[in-house]
C-alpha atoms as a PDB file:
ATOM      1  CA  UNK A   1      49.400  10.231   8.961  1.00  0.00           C
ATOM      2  CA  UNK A   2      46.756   9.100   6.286  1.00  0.00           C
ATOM      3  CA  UNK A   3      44.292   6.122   5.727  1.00  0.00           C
ATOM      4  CA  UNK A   4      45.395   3.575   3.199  1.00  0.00           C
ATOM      5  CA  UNK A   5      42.886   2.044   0.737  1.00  0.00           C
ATOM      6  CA  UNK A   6      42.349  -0.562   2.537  1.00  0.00           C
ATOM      7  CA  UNK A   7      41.608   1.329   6.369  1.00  0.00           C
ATOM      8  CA  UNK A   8      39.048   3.334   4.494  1.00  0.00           C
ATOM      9  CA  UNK A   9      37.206   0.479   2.955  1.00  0.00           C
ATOM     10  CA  UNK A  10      37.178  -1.091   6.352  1.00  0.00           C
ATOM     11  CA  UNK A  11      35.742   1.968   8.210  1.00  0.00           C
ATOM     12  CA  UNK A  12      33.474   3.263   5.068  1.00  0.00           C
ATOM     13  CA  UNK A  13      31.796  -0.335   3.842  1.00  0.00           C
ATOM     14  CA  UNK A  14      32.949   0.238   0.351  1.00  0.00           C
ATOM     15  CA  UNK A  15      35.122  -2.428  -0.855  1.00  0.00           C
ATOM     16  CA  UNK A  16      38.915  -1.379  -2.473  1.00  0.00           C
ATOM     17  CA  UNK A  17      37.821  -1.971  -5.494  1.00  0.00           C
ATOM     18  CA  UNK A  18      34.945   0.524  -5.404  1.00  0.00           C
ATOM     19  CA  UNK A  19      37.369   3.157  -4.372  1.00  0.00           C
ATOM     20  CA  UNK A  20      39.827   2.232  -6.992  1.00  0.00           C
ATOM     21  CA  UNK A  21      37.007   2.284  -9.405  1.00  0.00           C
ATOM     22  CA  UNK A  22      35.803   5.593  -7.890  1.00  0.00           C
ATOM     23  CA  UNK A  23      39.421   7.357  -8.231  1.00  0.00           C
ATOM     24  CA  UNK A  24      39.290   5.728 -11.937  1.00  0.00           C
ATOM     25  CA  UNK A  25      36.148   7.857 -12.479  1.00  0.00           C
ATOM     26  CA  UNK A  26      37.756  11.021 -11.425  1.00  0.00           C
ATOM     27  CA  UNK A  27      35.128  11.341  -8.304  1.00  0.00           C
ATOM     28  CA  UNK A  28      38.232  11.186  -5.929  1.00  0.00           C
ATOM     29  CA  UNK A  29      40.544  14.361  -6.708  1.00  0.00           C
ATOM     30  CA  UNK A  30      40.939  15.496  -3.569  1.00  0.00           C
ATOM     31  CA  UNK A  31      42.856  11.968  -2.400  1.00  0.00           C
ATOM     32  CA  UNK A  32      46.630  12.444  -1.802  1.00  0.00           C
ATOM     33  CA  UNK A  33      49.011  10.296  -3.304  1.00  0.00           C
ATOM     34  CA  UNK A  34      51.887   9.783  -0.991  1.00  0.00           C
ATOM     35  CA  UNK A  35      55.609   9.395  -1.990  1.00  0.00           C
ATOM     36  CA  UNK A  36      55.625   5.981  -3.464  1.00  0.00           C
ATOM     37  CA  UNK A  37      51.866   6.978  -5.287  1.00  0.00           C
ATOM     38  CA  UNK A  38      49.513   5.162  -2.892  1.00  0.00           C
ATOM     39  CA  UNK A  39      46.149   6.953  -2.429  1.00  0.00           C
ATOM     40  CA  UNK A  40      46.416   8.642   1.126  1.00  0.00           C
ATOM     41  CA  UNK A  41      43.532   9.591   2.295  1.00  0.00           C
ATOM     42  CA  UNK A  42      43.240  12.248   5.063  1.00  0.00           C
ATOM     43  CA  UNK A  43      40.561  12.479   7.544  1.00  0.00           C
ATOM     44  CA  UNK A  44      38.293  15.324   5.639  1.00  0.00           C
ATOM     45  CA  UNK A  45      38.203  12.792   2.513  1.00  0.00           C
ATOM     46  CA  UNK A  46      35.159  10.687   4.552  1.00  0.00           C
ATOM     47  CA  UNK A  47      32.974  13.207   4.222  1.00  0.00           C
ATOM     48  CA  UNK A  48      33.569  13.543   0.598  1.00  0.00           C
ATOM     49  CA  UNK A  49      32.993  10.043   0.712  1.00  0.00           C
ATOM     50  CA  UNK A  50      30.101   9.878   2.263  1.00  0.00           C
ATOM     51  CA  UNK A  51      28.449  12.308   0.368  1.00  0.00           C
ATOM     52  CA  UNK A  52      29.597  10.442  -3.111  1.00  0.00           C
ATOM     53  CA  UNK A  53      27.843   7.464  -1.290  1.00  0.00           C
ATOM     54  CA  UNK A  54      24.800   9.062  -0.711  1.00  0.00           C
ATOM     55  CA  UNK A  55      24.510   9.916  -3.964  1.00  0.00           C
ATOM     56  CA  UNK A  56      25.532   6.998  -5.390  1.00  0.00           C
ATOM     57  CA  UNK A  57      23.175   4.812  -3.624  1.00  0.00           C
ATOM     58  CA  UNK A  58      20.112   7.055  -4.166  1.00  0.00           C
ATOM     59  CA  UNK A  59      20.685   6.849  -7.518  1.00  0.00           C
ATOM     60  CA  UNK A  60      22.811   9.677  -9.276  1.00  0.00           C
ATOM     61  CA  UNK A  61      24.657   8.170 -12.394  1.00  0.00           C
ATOM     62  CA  UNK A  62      28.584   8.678 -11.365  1.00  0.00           C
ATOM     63  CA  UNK A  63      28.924  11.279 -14.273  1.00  0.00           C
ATOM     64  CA  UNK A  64      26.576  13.594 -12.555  1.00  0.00           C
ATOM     65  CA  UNK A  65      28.873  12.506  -9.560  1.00  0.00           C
ATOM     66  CA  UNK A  66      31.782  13.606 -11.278  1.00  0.00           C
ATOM     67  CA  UNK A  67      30.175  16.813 -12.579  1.00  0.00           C
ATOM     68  CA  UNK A  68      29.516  17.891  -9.031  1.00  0.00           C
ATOM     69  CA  UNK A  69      32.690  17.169  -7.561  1.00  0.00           C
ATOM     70  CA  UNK A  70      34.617  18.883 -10.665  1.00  0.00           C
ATOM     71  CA  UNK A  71      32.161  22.149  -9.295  1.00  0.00           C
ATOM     72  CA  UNK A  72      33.472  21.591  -6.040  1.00  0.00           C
ATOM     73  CA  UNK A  73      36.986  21.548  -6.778  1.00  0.00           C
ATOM     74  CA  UNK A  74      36.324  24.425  -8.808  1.00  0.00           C
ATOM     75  CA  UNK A  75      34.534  26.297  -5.423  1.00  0.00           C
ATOM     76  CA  UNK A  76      32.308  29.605  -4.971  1.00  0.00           C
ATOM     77  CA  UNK A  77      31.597  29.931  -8.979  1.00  0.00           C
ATOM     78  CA  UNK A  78      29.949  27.058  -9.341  1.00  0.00           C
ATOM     79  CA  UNK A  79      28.034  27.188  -5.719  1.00  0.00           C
ATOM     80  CA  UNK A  80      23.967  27.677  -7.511  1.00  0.00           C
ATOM     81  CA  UNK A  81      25.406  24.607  -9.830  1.00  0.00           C
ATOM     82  CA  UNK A  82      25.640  22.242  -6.877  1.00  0.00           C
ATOM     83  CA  UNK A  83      22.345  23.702  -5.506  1.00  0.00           C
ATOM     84  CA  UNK A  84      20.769  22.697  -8.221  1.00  0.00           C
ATOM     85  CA  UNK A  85      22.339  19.308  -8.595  1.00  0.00           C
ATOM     86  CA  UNK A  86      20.889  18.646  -5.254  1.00  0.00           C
ATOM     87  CA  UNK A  87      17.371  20.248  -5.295  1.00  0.00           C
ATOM     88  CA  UNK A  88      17.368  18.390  -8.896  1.00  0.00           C
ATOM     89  CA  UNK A  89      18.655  14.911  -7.145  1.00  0.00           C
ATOM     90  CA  UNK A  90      15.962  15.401  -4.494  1.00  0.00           C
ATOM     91  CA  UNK A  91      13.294  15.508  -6.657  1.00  0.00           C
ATOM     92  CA  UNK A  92      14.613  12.425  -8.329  1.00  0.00           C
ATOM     93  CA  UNK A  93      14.821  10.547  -4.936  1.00  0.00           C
ATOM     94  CA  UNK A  94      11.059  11.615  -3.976  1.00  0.00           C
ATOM     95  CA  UNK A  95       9.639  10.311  -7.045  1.00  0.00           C
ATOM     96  CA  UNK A  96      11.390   7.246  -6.695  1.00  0.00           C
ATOM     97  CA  UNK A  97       9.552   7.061  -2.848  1.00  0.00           C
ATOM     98  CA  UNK A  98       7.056   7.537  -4.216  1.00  0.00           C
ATOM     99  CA  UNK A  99       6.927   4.470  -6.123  1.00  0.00           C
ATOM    100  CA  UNK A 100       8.276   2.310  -3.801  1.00  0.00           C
ATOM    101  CA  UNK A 101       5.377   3.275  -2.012  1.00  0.00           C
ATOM    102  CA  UNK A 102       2.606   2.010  -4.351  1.00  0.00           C
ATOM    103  CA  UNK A 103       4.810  -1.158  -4.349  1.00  0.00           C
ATOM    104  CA  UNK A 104       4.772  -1.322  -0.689  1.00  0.00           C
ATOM    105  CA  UNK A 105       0.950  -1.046  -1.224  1.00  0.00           C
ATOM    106  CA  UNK A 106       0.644  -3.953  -3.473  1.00  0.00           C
ATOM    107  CA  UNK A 107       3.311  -6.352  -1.298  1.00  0.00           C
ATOM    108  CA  UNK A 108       1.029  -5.171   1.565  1.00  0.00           C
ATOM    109  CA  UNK A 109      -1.895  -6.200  -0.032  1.00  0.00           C
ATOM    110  CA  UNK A 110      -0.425  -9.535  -1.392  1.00  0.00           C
ATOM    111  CA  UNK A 111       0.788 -10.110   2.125  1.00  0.00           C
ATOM    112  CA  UNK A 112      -2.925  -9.607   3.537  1.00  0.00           C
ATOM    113  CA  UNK A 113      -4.059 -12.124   0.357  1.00  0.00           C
ATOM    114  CA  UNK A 114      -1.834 -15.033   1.469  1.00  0.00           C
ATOM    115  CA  UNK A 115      -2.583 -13.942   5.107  1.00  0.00           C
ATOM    116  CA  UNK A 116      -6.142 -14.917   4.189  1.00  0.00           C
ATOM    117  CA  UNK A 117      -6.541 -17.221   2.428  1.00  0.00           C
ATOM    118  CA  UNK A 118      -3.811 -20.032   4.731  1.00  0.00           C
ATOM    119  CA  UNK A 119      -6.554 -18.776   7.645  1.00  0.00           C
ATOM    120  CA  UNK A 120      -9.211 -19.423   5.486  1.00  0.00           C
ATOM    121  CA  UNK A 121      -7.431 -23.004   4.132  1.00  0.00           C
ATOM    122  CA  UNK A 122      -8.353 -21.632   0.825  1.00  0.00           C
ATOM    123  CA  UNK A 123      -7.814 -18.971  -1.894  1.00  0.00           C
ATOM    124  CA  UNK A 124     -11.410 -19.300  -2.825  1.00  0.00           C
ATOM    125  CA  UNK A 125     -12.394 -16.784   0.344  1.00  0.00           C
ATOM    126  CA  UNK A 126     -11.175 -14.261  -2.055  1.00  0.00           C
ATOM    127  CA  UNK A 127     -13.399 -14.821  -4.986  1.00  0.00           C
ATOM    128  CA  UNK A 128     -16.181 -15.286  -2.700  1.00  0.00           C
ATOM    129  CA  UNK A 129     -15.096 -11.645  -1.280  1.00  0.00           C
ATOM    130  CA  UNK A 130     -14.542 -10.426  -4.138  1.00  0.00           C
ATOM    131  CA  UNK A 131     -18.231 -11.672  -5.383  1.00  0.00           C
ATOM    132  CA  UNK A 132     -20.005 -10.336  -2.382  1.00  0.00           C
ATOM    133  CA  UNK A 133     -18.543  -7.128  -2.992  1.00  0.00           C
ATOM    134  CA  UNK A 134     -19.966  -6.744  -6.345  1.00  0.00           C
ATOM    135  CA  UNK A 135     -22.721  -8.178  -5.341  1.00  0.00           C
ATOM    136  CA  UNK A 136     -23.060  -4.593  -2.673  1.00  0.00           C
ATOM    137  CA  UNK A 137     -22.748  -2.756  -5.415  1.00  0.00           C
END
């Protein structure tokens, strides 16, 4: 017995309409259709879908999606491509950290700022930190 549309966007998070959309892309061509031409979806399809997920949500484009399931379906041949789609992606993905993390160092600092200057009843403690500090120098 398989998992209608609807069971696996209850038990995945992604809405119907994402998996429709998703099957409309060609990143689903593994689902079963049953006799009346639902999607049924088996039990090994959530791992597929978590791993189009993954990728989705850290940022691949769904054509490089698509190009990596199309090497799966295709199997062994094509098992360096999919390496490299995924020492490629994580490459991707750490530069992106990386970026959030000099935001995170800026809202940090902002927070500190505003942190300040309520204790202080002022934003002026800044310039007069920010003064003193030259003044050091």
């Amino acid at each position: 017995m398989g998992y209608t549309i609807s069971e696996v966007a209850d038990r995945t998070g992604l809405t119907a309409h994402t998996l429709r959309f998703y099957d409309k892309e060609g990143l689903l061509p593994f689902v079963d259709r049953n006799k009346t031409g639902n999607r049924d979806f088996k039990e090994s399809d959530f791992e597929w879908l978590a791993v189009i997920t993954c990728l989705k949500k850290s940022g691949m484009p769904i054509k490089r999606i698509k190009q990596f399931i199309d090497w799966c379906m295709e199997g062994d041949p094509t098992l360096y491509q999919r390496l490299e789609v995924f020492e490629t992606h994580k490459r991707a993905v750490i530069e992106k950290i990386t970026e959030l993390e000099k935001y995170m160092e800026k809202i940090d600092y902002k927070i500190w700022y505003y942190k300040t200057a309520i204790n202080a009843g002022t934003e002026a403690v800044h310039s007069q930190q920010t003064c003193a500090l030259a003044e050091d120098n």
